[in-house]
C-alpha atoms as a PDB file:
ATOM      1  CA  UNK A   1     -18.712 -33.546 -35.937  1.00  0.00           C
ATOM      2  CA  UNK A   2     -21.090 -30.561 -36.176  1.00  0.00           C
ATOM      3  CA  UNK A   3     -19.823 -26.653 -36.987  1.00  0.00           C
ATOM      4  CA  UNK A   4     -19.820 -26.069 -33.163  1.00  0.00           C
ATOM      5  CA  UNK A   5     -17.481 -28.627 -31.764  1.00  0.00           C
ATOM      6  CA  UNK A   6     -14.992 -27.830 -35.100  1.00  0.00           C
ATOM      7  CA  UNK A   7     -15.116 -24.297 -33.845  1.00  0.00           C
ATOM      8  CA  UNK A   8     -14.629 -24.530 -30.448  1.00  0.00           C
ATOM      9  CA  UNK A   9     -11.639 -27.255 -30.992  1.00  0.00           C
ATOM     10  CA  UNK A  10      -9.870 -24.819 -33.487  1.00  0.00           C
ATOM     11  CA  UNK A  11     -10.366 -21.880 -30.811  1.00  0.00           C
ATOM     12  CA  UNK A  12      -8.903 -24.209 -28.040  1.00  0.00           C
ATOM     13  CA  UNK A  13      -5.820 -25.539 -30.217  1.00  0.00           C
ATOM     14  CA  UNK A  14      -5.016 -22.004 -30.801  1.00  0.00           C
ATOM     15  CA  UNK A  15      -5.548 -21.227 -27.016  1.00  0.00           C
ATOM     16  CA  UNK A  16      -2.648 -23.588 -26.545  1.00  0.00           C
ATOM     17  CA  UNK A  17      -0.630 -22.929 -29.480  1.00  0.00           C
ATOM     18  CA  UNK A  18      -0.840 -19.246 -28.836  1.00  0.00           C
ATOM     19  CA  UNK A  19       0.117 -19.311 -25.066  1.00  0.00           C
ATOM     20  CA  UNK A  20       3.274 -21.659 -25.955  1.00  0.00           C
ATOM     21  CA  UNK A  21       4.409 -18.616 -28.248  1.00  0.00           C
ATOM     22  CA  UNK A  22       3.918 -16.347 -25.768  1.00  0.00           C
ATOM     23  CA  UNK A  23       6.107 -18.817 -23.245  1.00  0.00           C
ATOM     24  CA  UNK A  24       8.703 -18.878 -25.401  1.00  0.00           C
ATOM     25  CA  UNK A  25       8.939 -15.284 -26.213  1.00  0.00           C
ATOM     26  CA  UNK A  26       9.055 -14.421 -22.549  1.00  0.00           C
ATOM     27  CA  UNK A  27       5.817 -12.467 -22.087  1.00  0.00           C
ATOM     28  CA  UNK A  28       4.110 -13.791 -18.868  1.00  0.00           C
ATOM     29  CA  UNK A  29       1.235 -15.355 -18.248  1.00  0.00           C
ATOM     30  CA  UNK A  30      -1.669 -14.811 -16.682  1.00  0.00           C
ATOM     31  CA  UNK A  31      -2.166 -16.862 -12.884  1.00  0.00           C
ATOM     32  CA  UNK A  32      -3.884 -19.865 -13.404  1.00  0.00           C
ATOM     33  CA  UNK A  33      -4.254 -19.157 -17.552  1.00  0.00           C
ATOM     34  CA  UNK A  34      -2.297 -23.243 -17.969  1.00  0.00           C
ATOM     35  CA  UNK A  35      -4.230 -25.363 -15.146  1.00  0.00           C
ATOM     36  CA  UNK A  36      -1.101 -27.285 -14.179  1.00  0.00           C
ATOM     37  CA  UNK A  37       1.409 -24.858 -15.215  1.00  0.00           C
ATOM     38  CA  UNK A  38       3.124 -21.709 -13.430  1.00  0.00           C
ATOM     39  CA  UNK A  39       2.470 -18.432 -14.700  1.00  0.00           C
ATOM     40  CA  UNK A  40       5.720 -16.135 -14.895  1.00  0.00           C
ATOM     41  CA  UNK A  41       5.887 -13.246 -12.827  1.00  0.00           C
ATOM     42  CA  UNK A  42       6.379  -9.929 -14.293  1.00  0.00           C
ATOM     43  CA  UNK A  43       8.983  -7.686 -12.687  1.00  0.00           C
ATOM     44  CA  UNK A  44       7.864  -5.732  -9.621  1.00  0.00           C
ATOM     45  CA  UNK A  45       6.915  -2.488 -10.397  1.00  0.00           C
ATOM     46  CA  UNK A  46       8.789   0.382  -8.244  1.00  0.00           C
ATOM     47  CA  UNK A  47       6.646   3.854  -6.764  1.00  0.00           C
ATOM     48  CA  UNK A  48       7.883   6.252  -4.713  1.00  0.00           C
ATOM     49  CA  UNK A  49       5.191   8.067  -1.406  1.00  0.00           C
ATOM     50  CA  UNK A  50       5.534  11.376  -1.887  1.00  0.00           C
ATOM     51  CA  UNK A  51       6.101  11.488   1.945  1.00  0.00           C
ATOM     52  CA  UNK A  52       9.906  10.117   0.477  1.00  0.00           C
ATOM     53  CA  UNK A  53      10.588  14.133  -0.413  1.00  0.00           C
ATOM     54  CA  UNK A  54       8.838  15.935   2.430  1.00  0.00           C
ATOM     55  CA  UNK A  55       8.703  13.852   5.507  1.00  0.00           C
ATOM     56  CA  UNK A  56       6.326  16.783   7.578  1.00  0.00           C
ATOM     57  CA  UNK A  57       9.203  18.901   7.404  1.00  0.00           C
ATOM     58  CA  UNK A  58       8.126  22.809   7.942  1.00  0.00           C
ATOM     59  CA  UNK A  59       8.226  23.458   4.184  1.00  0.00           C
ATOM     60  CA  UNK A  60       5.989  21.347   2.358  1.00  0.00           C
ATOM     61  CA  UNK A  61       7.292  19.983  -0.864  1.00  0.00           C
ATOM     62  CA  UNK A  62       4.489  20.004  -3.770  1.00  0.00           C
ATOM     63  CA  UNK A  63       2.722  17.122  -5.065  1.00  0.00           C
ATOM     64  CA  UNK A  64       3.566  18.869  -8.583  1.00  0.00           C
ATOM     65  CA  UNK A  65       7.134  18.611  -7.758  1.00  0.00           C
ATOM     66  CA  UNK A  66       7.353  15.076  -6.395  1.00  0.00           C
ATOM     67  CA  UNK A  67       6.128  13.630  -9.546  1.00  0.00           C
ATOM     68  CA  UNK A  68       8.486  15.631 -11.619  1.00  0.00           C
ATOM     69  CA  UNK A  69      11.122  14.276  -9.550  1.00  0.00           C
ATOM     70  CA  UNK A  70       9.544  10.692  -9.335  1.00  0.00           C
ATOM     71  CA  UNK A  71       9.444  10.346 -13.438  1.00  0.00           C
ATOM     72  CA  UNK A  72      13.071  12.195 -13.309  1.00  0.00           C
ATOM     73  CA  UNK A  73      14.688   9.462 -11.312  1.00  0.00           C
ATOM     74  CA  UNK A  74      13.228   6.629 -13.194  1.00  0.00           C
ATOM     75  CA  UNK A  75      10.383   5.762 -10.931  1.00  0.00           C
ATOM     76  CA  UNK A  76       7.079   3.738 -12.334  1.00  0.00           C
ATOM     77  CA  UNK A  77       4.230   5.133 -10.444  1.00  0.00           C
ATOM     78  CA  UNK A  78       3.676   7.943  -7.082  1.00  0.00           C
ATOM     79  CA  UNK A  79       1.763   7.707  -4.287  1.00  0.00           C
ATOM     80  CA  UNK A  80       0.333  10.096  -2.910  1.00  0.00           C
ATOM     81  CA  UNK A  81      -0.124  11.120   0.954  1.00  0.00           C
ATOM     82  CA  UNK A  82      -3.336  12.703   1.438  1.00  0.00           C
ATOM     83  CA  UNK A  83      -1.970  15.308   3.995  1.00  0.00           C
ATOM     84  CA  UNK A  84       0.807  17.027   2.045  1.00  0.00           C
ATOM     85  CA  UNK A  85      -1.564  18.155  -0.718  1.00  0.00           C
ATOM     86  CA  UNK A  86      -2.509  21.693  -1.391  1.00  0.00           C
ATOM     87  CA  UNK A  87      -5.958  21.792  -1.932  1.00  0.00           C
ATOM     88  CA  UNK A  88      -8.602  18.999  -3.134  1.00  0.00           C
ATOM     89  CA  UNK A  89     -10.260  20.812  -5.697  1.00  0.00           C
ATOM     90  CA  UNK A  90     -11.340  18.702  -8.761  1.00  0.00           C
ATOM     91  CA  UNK A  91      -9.489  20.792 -10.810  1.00  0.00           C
ATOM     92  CA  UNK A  92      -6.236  20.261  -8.898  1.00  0.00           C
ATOM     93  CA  UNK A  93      -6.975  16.465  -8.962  1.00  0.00           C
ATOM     94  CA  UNK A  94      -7.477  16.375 -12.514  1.00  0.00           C
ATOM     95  CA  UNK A  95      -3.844  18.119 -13.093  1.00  0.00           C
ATOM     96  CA  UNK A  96      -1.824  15.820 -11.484  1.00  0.00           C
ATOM     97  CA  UNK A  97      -3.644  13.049 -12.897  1.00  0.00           C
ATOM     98  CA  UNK A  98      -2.756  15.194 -16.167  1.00  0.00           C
ATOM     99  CA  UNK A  99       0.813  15.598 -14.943  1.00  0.00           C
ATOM    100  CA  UNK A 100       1.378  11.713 -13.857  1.00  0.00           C
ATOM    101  CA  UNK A 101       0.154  10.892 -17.228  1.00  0.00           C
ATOM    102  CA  UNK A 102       2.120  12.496 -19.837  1.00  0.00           C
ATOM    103  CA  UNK A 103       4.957  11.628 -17.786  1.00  0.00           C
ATOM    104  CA  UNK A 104       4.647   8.059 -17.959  1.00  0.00           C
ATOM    105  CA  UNK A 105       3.727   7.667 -14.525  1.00  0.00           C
ATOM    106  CA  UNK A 106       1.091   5.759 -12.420  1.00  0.00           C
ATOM    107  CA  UNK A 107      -0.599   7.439  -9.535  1.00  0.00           C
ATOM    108  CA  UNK A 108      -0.963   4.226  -7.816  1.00  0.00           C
ATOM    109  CA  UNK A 109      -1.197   4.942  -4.105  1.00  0.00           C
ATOM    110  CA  UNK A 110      -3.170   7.139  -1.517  1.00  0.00           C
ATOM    111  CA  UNK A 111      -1.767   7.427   1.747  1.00  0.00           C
ATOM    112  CA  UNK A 112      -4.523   8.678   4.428  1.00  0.00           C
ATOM    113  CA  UNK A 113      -4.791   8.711   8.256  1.00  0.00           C
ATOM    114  CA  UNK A 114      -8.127   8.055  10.096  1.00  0.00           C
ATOM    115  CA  UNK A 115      -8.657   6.354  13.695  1.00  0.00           C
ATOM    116  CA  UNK A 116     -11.351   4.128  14.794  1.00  0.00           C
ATOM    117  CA  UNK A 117     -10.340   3.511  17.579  1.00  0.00           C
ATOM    118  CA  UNK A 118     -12.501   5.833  19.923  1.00  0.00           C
ATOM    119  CA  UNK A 119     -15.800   4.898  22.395  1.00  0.00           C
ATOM    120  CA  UNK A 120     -17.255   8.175  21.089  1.00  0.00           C
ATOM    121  CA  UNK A 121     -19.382   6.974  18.527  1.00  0.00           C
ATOM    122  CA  UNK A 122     -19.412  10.798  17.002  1.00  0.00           C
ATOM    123  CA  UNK A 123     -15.790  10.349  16.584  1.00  0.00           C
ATOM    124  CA  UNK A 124     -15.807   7.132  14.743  1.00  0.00           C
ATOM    125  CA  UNK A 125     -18.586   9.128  12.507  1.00  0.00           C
ATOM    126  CA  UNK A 126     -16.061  11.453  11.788  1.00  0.00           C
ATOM    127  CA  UNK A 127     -13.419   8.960  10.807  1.00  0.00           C
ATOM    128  CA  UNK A 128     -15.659   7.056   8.674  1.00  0.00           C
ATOM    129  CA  UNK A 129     -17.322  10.081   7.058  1.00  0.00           C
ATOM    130  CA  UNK A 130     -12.867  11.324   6.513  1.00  0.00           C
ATOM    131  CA  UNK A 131     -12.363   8.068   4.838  1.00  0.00           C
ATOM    132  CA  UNK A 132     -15.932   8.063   2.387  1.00  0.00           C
ATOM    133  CA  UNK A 133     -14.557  11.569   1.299  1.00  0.00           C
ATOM    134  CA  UNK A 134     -10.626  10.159   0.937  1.00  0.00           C
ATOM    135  CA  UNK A 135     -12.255   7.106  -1.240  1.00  0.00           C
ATOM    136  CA  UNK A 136     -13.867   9.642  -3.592  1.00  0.00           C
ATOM    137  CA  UNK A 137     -10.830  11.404  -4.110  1.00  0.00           C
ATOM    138  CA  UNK A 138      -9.054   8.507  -4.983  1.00  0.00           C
ATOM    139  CA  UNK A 139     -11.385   7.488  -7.337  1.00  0.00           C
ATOM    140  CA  UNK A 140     -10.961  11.207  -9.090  1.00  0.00           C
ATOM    141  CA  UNK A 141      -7.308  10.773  -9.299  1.00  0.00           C
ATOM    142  CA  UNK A 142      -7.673   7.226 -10.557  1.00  0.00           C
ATOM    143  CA  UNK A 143      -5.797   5.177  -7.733  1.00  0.00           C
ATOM    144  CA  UNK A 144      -6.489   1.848  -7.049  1.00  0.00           C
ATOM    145  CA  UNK A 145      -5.571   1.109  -3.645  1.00  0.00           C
ATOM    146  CA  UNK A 146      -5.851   3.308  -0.522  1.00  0.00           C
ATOM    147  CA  UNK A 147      -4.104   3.370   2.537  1.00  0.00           C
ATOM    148  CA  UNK A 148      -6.240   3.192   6.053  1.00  0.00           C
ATOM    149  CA  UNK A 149      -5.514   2.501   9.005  1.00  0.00           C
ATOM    150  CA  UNK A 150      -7.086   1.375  12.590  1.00  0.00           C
ATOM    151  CA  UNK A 151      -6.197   4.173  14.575  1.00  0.00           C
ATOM    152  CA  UNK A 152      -4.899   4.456  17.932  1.00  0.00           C
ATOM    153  CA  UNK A 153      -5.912   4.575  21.899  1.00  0.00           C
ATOM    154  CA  UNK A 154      -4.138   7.753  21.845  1.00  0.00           C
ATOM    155  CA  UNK A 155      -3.073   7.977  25.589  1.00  0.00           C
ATOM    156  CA  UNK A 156       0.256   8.494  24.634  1.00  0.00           C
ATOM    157  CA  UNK A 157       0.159  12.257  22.927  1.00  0.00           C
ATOM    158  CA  UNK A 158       3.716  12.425  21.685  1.00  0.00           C
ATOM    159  CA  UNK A 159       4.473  10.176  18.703  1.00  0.00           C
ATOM    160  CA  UNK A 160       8.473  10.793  19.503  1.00  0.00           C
ATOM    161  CA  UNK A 161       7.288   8.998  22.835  1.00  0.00           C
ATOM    162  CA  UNK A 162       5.003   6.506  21.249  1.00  0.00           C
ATOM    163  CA  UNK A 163       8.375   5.516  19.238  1.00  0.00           C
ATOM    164  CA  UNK A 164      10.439   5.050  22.142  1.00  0.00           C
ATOM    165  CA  UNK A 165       8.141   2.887  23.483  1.00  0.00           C
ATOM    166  CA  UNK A 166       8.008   0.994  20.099  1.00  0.00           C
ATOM    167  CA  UNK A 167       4.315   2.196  19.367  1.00  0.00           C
ATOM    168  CA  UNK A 168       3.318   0.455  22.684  1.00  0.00           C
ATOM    169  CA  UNK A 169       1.132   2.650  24.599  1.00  0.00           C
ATOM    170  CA  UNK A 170      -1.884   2.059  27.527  1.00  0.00           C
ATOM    171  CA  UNK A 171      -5.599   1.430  26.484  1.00  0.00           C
ATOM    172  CA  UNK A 172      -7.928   4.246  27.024  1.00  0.00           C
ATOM    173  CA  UNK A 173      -8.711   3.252  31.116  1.00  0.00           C
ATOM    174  CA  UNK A 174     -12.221   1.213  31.515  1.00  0.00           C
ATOM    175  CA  UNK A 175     -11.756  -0.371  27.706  1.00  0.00           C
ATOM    176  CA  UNK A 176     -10.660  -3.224  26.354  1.00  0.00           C
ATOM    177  CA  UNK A 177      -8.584  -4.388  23.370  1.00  0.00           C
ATOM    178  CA  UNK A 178     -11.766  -6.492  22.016  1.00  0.00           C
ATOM    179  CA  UNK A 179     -13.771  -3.070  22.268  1.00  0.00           C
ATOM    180  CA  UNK A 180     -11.703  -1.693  19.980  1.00  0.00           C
ATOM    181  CA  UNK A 181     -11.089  -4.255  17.336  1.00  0.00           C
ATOM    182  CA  UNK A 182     -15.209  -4.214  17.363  1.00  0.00           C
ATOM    183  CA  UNK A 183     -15.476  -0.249  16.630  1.00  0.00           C
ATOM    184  CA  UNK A 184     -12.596  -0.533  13.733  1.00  0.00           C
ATOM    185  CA  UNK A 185     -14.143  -3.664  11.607  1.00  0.00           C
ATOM    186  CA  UNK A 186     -17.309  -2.124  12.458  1.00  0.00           C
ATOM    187  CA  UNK A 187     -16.320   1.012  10.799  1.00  0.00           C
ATOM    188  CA  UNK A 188     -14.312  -0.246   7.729  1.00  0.00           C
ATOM    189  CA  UNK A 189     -17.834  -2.518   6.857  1.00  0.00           C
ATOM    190  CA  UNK A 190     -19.903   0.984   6.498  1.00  0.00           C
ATOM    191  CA  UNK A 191     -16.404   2.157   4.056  1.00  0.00           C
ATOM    192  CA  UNK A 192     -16.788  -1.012   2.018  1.00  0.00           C
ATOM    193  CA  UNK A 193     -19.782  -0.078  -0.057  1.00  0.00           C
ATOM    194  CA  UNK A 194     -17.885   3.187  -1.288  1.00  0.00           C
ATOM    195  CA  UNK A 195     -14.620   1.506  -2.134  1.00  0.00           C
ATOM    196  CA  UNK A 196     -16.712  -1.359  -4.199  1.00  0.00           C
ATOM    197  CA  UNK A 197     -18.634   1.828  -5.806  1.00  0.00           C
ATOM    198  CA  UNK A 198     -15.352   3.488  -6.925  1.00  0.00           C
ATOM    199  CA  UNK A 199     -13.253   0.470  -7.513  1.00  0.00           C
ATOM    200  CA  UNK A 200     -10.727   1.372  -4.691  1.00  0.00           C
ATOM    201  CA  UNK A 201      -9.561  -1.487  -2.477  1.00  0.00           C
ATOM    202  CA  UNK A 202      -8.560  -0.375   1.280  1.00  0.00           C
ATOM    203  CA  UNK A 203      -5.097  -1.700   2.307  1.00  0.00           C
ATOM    204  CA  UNK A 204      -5.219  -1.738   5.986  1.00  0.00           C
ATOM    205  CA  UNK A 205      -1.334  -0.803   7.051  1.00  0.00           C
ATOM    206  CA  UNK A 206       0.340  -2.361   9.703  1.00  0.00           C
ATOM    207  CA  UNK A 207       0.726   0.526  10.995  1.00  0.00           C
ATOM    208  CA  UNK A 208       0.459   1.263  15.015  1.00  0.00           C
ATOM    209  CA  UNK A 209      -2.538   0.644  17.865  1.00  0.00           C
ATOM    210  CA  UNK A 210      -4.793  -2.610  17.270  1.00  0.00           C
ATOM    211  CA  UNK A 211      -2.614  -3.331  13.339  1.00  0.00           C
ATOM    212  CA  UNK A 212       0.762  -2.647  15.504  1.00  0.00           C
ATOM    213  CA  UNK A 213       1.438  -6.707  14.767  1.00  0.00           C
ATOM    214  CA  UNK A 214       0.714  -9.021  11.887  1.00  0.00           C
ATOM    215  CA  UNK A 215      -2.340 -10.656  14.206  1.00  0.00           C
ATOM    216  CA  UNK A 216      -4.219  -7.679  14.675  1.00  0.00           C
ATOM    217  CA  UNK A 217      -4.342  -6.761  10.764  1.00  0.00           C
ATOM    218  CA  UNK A 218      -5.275 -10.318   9.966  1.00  0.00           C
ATOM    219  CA  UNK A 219      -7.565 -10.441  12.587  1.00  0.00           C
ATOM    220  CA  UNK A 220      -9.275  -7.239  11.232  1.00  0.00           C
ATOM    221  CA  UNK A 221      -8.899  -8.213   7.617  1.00  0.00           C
ATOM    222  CA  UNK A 222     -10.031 -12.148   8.123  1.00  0.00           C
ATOM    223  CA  UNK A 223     -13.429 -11.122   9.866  1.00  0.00           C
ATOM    224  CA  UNK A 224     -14.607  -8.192   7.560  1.00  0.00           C
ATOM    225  CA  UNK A 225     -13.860 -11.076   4.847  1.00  0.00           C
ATOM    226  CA  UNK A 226     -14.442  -8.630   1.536  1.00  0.00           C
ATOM    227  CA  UNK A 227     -11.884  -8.403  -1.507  1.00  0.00           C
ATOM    228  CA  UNK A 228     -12.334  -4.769  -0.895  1.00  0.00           C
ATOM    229  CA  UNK A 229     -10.216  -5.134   2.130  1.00  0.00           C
ATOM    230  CA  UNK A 230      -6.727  -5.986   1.813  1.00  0.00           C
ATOM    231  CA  UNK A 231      -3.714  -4.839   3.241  1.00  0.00           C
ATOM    232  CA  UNK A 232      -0.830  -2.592   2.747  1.00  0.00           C
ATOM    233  CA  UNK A 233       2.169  -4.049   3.959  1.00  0.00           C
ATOM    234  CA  UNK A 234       4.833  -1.342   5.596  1.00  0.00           C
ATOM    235  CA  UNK A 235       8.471  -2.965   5.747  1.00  0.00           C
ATOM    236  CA  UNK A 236       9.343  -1.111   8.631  1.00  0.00           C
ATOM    237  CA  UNK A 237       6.739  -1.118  10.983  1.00  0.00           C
ATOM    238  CA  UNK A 238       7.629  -4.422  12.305  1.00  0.00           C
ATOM    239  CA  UNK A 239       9.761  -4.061  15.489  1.00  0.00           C
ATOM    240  CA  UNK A 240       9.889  -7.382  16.366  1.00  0.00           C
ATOM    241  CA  UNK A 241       9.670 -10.787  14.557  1.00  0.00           C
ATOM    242  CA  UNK A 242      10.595  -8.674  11.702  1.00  0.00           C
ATOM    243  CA  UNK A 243      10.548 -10.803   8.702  1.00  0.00           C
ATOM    244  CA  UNK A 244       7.871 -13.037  10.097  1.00  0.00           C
ATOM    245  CA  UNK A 245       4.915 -10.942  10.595  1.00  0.00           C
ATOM    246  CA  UNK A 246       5.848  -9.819   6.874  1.00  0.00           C
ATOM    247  CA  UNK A 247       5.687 -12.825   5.835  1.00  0.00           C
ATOM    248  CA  UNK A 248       2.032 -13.362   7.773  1.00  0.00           C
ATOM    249  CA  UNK A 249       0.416 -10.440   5.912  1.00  0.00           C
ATOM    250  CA  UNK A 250       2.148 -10.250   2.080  1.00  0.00           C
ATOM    251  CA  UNK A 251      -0.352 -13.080   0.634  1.00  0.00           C
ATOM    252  CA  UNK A 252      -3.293 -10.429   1.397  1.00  0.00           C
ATOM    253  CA  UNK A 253      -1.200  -7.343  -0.098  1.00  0.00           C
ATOM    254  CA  UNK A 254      -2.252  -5.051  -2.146  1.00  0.00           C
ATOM    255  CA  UNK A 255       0.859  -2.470  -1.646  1.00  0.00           C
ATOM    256  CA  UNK A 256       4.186  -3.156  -0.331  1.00  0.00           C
ATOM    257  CA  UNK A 257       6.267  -0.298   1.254  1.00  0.00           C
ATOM    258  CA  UNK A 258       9.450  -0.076   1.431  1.00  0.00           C
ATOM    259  CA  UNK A 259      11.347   1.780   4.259  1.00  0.00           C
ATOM    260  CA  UNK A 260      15.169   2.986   3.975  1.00  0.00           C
ATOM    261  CA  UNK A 261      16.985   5.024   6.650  1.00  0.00           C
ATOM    262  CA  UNK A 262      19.988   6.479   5.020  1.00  0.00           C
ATOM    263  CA  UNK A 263      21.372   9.058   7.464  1.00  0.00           C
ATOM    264  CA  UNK A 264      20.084   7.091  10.380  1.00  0.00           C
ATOM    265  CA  UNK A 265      16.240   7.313  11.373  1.00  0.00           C
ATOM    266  CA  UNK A 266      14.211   9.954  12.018  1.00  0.00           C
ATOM    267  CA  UNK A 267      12.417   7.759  15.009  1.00  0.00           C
ATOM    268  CA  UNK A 268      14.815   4.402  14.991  1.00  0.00           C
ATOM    269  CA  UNK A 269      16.837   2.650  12.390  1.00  0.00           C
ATOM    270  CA  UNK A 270      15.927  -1.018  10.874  1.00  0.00           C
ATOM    271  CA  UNK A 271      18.453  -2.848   8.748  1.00  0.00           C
ATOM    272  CA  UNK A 272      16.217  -4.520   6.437  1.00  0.00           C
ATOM    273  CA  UNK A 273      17.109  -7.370   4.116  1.00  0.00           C
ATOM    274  CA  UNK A 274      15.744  -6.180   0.776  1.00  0.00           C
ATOM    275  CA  UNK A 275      16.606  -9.856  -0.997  1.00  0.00           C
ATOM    276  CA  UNK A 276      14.684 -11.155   1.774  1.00  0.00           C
ATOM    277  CA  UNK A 277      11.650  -9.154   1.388  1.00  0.00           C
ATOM    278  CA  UNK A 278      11.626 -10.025  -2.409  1.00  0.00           C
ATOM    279  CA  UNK A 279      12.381 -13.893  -1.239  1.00  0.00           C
ATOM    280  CA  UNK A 280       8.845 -13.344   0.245  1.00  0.00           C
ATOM    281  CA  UNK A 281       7.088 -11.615  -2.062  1.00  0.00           C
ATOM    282  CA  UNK A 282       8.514 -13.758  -4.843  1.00  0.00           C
ATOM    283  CA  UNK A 283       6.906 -16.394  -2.961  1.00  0.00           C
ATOM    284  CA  UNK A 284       3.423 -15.348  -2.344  1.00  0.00           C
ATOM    285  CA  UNK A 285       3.539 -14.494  -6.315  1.00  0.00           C
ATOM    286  CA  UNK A 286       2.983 -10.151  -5.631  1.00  0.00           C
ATOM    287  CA  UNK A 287       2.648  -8.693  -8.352  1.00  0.00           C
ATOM    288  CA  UNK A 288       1.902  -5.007  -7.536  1.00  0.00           C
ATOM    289  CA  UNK A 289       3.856  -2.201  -6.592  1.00  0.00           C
ATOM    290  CA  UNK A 290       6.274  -1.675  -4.068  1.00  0.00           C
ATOM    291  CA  UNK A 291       6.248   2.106  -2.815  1.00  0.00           C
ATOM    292  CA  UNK A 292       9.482   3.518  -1.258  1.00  0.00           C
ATOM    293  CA  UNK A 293       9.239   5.914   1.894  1.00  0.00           C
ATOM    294  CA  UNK A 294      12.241   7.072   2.521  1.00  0.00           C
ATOM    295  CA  UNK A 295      12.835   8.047   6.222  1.00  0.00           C
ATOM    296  CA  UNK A 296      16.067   9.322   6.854  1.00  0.00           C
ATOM    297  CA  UNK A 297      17.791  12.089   8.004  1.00  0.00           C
ATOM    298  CA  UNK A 298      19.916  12.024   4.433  1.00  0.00           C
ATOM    299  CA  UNK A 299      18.799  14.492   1.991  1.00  0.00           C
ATOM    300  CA  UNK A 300      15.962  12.877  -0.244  1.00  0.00           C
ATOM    301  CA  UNK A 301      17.663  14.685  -2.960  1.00  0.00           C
ATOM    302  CA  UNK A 302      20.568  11.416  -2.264  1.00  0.00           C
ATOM    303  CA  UNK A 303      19.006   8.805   0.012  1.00  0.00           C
ATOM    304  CA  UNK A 304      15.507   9.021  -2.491  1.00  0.00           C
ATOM    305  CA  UNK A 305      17.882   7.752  -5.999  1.00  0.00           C
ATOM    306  CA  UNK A 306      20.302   5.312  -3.711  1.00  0.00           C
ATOM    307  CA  UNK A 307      17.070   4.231  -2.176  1.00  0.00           C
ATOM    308  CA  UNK A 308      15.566   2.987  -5.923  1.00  0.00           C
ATOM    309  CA  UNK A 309      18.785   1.525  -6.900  1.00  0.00           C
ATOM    310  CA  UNK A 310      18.338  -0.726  -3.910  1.00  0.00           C
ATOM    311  CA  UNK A 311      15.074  -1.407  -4.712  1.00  0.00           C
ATOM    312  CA  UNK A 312      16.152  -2.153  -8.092  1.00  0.00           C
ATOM    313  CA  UNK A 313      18.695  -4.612  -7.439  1.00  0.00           C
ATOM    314  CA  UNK A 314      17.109  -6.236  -4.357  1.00  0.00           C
ATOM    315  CA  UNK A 315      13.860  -6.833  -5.832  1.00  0.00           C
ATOM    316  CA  UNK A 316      14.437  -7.400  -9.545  1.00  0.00           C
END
């Protein structure tokens, strides 16, 4: 047997040997490192939106003090919502990077808002050039994964109405449904290049408009067809067929989060089977983070810990 073979036996005996010591001490394994085998499943890691602590109230509550509050309560990582900070100086980016950091934290999230759903091509410029410039920013602060979403017709201008009428509204008169799923897959594709350039994968929310239901985000997601595109699945954006649209999207997740309502809802109420959710991720083998947003009327400074200790002993 020549030097080669000898070596690359010895290297693959100690593959084995080494991942059965690693089995048996508990530390998981890597999908798909044993062909044949399951890999373990580490724990799911829990972040909190920084929308959990502010929730567009009047007074804005800081980024600064949402992770202090985040790493206080026990929390693994923060995301961030794009609208409730300060400024966007690099400077300011670099010091809550800074901040997460010594803390112990992971900035793992960034929550933005575009729509793409216009027949003004100008508009959908706009939108696209918004979310270029929110990709770079997440890229400075070192997140992974960015929330977008399709937008709206926006023919219904109060959201409290758009939520009584479960996020139902009219299409833009003299346009069709189809005209609109064209102008938002056409305008993630010219996004794609910039999150593959900083490493940021898009997680397309169901949110409301054409991703209102678990068809439209697939729909969306399936056609662009780009690992850049995933989605963020929102626990409580589902109004009907609750638990089986989430189960439709969370193989292509990339974030999970998680909506409580202690206090009663700002908009409506869902009671939502945490063990459940879990059930589901558990099965579609998630391994990233699940982000609370608390949206209450409770005070976060109450519903935000009882909120993570049902997290905690839902999901674990």
């Amino acid at each position: 047997m020549s030097a080669s073979l000898d070596r690359r036996a010895f290297l693959s005996q100690s593959a084995l040997v080494a991942g059965s010591l690693l089995s048996a001490a508990g530390v998981p394994l890597a999908q798909g490192a044993e062909e044949g085998k399951p890999a373990r499943l580490r724990p799911i890691r829990l972040g909190v939106s920084t929308y959990s602590f502010w929730q567009f109230r009047e007074q804005r509550v800081e980024i600064e003090d949402c992770i202090e509050q985040a790493a206080r309560l026990g929390f693994d990582g923060v995301e961030i919502l794009q609208v409730q900070m300060k400024e966007e100086s690099n400077g300011y980016l670099q010091q809550l990077k800074r901040q997460a950091f010594s803390l112990g934290l992971d900035l793992m999230g960034f929550s933005t808002h575009q729509g793409f759903v216009s027949p003004d091509k100008a508009v959908r410029k706009q939108n696209i050039d918004k979310t270029l410039h929110s990709i770079e920013l997440a890229y400075r602060l070192g997140i992974p994964t960015m929330r977008v979403n399709t937008g709206r017709w926006g023919t219904t201008k109060s959201f409290d109405e758009l939520m009584a009428n479960k996020g139902i509204e009219p299409r833009l008169e003299g346009y069709t449904d189809e005209q609109g799923f064209t102008w938002v897959i056409d305008a993630l594709e010219r996004c794609l290049a910039k999150a593959e350039e900083c490493g940021v994968v898009l997680g397309l929310e169901n949110h409301w408009g054409l991703g209102r239901d678990a068809e439209g985000v697939l729909r969306i997601v399936h056609e662009i067809d780009s690992p850049w595109l995933r989605v963020t699945a929102d626990t409580g954006n589902f109004l009907e067929r609750q638990y089986e649209q989430f189960e439709q999207i969370a193989p292509l997740a990339c974030l999970v989060q998680a909506k409580t309502y202690y206090g009663g809802g700002k908009w409506y109420t869902l009671d939502i089977d945490y063990q459940k959710i879990g059930a589901i991720l558990k099965k579609n083998r998630y391994q990233g983070y699940v982000s609370l947003e608390f949206e209450g009327q409770e005070d976060p400074a109450t519903a935000v810990p009882k909120s993570l200790e049902l997290l905690r002993k839902s999901l674990a």
